[in-house]
Every structure is written in structure tokens, then in C-alpha cells.
C-alpha atoms as a PDB file:
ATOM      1  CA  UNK A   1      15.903 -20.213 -11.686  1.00  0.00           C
ATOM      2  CA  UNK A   2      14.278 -17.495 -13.781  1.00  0.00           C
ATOM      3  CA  UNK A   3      13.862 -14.967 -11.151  1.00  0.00           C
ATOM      4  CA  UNK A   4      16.428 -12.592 -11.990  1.00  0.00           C
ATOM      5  CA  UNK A   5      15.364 -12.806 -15.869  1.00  0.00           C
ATOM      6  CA  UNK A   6      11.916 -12.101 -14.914  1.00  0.00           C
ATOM      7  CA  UNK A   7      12.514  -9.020 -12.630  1.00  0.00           C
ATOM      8  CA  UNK A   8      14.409  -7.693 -16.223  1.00  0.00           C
ATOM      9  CA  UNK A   9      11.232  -8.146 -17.957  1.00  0.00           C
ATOM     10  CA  UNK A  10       8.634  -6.143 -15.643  1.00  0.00           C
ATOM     11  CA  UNK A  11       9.234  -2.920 -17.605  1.00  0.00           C
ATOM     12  CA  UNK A  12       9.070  -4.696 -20.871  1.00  0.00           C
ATOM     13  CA  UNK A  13       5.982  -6.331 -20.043  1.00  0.00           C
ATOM     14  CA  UNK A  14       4.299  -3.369 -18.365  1.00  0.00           C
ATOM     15  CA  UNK A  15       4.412  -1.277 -21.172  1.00  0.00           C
ATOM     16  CA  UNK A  16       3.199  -3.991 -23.340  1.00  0.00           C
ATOM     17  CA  UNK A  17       0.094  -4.864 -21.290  1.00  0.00           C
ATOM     18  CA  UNK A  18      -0.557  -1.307 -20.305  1.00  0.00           C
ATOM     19  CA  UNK A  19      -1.221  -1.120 -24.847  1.00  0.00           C
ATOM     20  CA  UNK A  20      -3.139  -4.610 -24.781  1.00  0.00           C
ATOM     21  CA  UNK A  21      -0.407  -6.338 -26.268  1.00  0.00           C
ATOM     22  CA  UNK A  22      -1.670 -10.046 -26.343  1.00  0.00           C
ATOM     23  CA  UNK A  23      -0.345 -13.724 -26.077  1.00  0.00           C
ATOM     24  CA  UNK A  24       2.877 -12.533 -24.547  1.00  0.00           C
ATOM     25  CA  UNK A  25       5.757 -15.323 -24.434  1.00  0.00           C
ATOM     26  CA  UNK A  26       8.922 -14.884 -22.967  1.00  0.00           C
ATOM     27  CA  UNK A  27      11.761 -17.077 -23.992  1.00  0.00           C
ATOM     28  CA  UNK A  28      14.720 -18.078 -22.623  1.00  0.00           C
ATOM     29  CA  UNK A  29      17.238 -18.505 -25.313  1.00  0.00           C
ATOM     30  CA  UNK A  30      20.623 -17.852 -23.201  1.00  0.00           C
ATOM     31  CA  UNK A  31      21.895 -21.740 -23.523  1.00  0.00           C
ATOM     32  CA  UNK A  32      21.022 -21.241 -27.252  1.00  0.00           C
ATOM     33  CA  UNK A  33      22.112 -18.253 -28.606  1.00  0.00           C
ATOM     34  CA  UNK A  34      25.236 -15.554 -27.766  1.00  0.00           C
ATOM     35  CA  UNK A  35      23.060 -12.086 -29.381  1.00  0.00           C
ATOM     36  CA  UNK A  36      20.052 -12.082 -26.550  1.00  0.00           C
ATOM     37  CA  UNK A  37      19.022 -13.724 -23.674  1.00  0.00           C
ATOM     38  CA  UNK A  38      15.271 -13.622 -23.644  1.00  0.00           C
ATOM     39  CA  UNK A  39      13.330 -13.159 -27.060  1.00  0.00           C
ATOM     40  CA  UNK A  40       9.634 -11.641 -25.650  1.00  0.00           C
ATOM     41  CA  UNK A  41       7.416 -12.134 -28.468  1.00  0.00           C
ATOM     42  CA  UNK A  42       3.873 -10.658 -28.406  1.00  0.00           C
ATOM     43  CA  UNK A  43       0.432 -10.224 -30.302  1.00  0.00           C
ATOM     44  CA  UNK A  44      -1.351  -6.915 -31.211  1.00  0.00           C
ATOM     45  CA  UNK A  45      -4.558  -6.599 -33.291  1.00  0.00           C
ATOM     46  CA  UNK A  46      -3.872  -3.843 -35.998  1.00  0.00           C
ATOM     47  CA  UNK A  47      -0.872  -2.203 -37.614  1.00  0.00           C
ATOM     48  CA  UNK A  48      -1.964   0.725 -35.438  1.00  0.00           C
ATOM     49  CA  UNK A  49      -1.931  -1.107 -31.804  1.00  0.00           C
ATOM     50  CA  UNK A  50       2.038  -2.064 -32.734  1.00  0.00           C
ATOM     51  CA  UNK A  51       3.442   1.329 -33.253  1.00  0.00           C
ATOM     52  CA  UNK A  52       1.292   2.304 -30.377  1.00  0.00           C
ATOM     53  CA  UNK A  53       2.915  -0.610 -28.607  1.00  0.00           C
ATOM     54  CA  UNK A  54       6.410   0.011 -29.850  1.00  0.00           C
ATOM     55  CA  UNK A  55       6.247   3.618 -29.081  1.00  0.00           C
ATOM     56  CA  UNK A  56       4.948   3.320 -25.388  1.00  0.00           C
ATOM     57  CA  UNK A  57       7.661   0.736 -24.917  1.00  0.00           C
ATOM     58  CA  UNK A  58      10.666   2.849 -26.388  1.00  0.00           C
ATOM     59  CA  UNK A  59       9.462   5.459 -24.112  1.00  0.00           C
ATOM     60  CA  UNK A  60       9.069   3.597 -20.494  1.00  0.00           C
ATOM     61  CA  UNK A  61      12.313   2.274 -21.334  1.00  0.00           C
ATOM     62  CA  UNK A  62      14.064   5.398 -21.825  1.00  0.00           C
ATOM     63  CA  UNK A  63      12.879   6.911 -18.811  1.00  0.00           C
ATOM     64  CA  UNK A  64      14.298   3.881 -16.915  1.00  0.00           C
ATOM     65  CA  UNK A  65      17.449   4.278 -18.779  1.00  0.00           C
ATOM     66  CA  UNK A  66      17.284   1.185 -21.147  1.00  0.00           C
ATOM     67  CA  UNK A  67      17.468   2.296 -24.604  1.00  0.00           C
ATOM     68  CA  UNK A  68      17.373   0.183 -27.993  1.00  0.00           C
ATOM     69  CA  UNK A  69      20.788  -0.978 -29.796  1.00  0.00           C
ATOM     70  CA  UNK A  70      18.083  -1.089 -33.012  1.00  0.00           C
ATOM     71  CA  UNK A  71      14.363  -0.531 -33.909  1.00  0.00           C
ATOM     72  CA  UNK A  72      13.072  -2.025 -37.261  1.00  0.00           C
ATOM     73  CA  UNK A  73       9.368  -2.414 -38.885  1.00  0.00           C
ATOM     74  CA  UNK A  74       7.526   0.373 -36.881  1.00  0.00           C
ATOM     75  CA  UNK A  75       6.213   1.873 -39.878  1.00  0.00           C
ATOM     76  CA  UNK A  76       5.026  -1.495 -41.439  1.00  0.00           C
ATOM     77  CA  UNK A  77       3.267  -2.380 -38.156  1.00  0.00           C
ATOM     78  CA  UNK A  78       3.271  -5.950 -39.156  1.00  0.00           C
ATOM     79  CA  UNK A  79       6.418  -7.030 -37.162  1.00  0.00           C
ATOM     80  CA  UNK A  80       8.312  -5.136 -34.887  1.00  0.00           C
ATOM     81  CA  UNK A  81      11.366  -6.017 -33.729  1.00  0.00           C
ATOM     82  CA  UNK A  82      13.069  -3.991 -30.539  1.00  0.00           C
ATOM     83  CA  UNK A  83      16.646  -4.985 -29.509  1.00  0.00           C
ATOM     84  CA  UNK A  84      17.601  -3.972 -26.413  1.00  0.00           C
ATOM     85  CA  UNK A  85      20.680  -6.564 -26.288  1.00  0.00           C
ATOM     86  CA  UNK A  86      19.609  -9.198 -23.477  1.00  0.00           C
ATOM     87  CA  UNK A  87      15.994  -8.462 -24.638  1.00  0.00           C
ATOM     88  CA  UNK A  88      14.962  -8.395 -27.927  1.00  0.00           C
ATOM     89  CA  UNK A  89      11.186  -7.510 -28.268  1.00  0.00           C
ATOM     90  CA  UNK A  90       9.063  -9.059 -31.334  1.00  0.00           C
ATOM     91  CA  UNK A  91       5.897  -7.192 -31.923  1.00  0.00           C
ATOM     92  CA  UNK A  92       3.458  -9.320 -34.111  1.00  0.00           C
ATOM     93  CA  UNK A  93       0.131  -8.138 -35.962  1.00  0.00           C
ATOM     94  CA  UNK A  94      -1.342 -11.909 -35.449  1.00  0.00           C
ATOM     95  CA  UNK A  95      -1.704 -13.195 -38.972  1.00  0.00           C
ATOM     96  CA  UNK A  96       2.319 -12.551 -39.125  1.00  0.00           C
ATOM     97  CA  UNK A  97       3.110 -14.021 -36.043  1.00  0.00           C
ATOM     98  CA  UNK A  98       1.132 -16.994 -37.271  1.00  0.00           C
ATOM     99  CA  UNK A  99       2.815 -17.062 -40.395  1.00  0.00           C
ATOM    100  CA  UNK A 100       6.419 -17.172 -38.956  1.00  0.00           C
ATOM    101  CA  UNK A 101       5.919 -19.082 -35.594  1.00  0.00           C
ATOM    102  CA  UNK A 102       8.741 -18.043 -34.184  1.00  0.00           C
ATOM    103  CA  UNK A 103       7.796 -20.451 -31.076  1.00  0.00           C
ATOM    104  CA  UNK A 104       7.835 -23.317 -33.680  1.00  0.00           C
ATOM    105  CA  UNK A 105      11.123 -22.260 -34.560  1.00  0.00           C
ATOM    106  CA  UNK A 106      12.674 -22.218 -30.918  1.00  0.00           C
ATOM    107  CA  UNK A 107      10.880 -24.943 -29.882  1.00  0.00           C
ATOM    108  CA  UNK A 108      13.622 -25.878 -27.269  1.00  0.00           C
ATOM    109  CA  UNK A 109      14.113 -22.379 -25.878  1.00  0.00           C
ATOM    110  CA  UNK A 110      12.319 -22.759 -22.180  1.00  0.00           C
ATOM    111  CA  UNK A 111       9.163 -20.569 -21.596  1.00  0.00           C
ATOM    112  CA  UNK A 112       9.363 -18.571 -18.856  1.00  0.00           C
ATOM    113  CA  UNK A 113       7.509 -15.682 -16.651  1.00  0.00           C
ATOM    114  CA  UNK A 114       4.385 -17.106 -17.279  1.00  0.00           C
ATOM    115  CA  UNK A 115       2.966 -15.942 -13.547  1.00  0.00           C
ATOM    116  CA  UNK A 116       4.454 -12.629 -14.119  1.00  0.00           C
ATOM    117  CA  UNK A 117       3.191 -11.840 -17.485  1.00  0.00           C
ATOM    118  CA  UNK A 118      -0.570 -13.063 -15.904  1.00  0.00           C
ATOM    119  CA  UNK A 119      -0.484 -10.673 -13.206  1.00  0.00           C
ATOM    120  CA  UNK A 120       0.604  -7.707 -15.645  1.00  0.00           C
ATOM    121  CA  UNK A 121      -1.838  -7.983 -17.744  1.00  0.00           C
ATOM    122  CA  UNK A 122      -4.469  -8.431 -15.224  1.00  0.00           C
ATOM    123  CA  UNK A 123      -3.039  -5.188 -13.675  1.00  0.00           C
ATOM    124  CA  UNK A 124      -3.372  -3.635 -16.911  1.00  0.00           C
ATOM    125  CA  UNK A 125      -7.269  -4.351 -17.362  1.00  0.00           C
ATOM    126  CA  UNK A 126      -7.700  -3.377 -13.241  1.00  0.00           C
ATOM    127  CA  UNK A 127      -5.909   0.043 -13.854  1.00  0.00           C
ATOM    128  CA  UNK A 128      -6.543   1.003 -17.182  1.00  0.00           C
ATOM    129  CA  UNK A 129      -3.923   4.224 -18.894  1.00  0.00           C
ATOM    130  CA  UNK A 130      -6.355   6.588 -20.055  1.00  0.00           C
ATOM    131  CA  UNK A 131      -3.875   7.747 -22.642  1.00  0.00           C
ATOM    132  CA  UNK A 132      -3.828   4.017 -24.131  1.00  0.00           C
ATOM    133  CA  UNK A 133      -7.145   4.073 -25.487  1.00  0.00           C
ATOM    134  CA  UNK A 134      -6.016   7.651 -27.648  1.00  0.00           C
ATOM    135  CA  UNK A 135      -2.576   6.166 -28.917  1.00  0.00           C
ATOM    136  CA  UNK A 136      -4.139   2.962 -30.164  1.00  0.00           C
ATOM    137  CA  UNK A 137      -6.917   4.120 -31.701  1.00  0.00           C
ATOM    138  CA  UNK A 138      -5.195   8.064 -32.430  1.00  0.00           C
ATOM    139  CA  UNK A 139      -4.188   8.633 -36.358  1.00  0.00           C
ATOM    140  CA  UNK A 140      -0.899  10.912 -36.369  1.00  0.00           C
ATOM    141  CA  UNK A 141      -0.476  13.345 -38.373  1.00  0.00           C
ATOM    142  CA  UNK A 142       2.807  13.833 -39.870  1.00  0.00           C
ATOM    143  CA  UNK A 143       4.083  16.018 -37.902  1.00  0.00           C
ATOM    144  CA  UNK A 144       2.662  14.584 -34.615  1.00  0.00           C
ATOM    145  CA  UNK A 145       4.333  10.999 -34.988  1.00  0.00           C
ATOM    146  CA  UNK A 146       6.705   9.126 -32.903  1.00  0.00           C
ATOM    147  CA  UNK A 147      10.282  10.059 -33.731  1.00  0.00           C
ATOM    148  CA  UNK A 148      12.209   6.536 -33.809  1.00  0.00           C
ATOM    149  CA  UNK A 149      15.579   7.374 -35.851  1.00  0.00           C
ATOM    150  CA  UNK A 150      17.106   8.684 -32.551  1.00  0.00           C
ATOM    151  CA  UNK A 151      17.023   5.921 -30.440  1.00  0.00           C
ATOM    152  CA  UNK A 152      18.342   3.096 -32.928  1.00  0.00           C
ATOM    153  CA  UNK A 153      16.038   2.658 -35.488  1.00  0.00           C
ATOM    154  CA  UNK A 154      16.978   1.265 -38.613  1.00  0.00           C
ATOM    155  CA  UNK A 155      18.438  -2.599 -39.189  1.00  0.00           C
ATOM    156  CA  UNK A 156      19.482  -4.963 -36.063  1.00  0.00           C
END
């Protein structure tokens, strides 16, 4: 039923488990809603880890030619929110996600790719990006930082 969905998501969710994003959901809200098909909503553990996230993302994706109608929150780091149309991307420090339960809000959207998301994230932790470890943990300096405003950023 979900299959094609899923095969949409495997570059989303690769570049989220290859930056330990956690607690990865995907939901189907295509019966629900006319602005996205899938909301993907994920966990990270520090302001840091979701513009590392957000940045990996943007940039798998734009070598695989999908690029973002919008980009919003990087800087804050507390929500992220990538919308790529079909997909739209919700990257959560935890106590935020928590706060706004955004499963608990589309409680009757189906849950989906739940095999799929399993096996990336266990290929993640078996093949580990060497580069992951210095853009979660890496402060940038000013002029070092991830340039968003050209692919979309600003309000979805």
C-alpha cells in the first residue's frame, strides 16, 4: 500500500539516521490534508544535532535533485521544519516535540515505513559517516556556517 511512499522517503531518512536523528515517524496524511503527503517527524538531542541534521538533509537532497519549497527554525534548533511539498520534514529537540505532540494531534494519520526506518538506522550505526561525528559536535564560526537563504529558507 505504502510502498511507493516509502521508496520517497529513503533519502529523507538516510540523511536523518546517518546524523542520529531519533524516534523517526513517518505519517501518512494524504486522505487528510491537500499541502503534503507524508509529515516525517523526528527527534535530535541538542540545538546543535538539528542544524547538523537539517543541513546534511538539505544537502543529500540537493544532490538528488529534491530541493526545499521553504526552510524555517534552523537557527533556533528547537524545531525545524523542511518542506519539500509531498514531504514536509519536522526536526524536534525532544522537550519540543514533547511539548507539541504533533502525533497527538494527527492521531488518525496512518504510521507508516516502520521496517524501513529500522533498517536505516541500523545501517547508520553498522556504517558510521565519519564526518557526522564533526558536524554534530563542530561549533561554526560565522563565516563557516551552513548557508540556508538559497534554497528556501524563510516562512512555509
Amino acid at each position: 500500500m505504502y510502498e511507493d511512499s516509502e521508496k520517497s522517503l529513503i533519502p529523507f531518512l538516510e540523511a536523518a539516521c546517518a546524523r542520529k536523528a531519533e524516534n523517526i515517524v513517518a505519517m501518512d496524511l494524504a486522505n487528510l490534508v491537500s499541502y503534503a503527503d507524508t509529515f516525517l517527524v523526528m527527534s535530535v538531542n541538542s540545538t546543535r544535532q538539528a542544524k547538523a541534521v537539517a543541513d546534511h538533509m538539505r544537502r543529500k537532497l540537493k544532490e538528488v535533485q529534491i530541493k526545499p519549497l521553504g526552510i524555517d527554525g534552523v537557527e533556533e534548533g528547537q524545531w525545524v521544519l523542511m518542506d519539500y511539498g509531498d514531504v514536509v520534514v519536522h526536526i524536534f529537540h525532544e522537550p519540543v516535540r514533547s511539548f507539541y505532540d504533533l502525533e497527538g494531534l494527527w492521531a488518525d494519520a496512518p504510521r507508516f515505513a516502520g521496517e524501513l526506518i529500522a533498517t536505516m538506522a541500523q545501517k547508520a550505526l553498522e556504517s558510521p559517516d565519519p564526518e557526522a561525528e564533526k558536524e554534530v559536535f563542530w561549533e561554526w564560526e560565522d563565516d563557516e556556517a551552513p548557508e540556508w537563504e538559497d534554497e528556501g529558507e524563510g516562512d512555509v
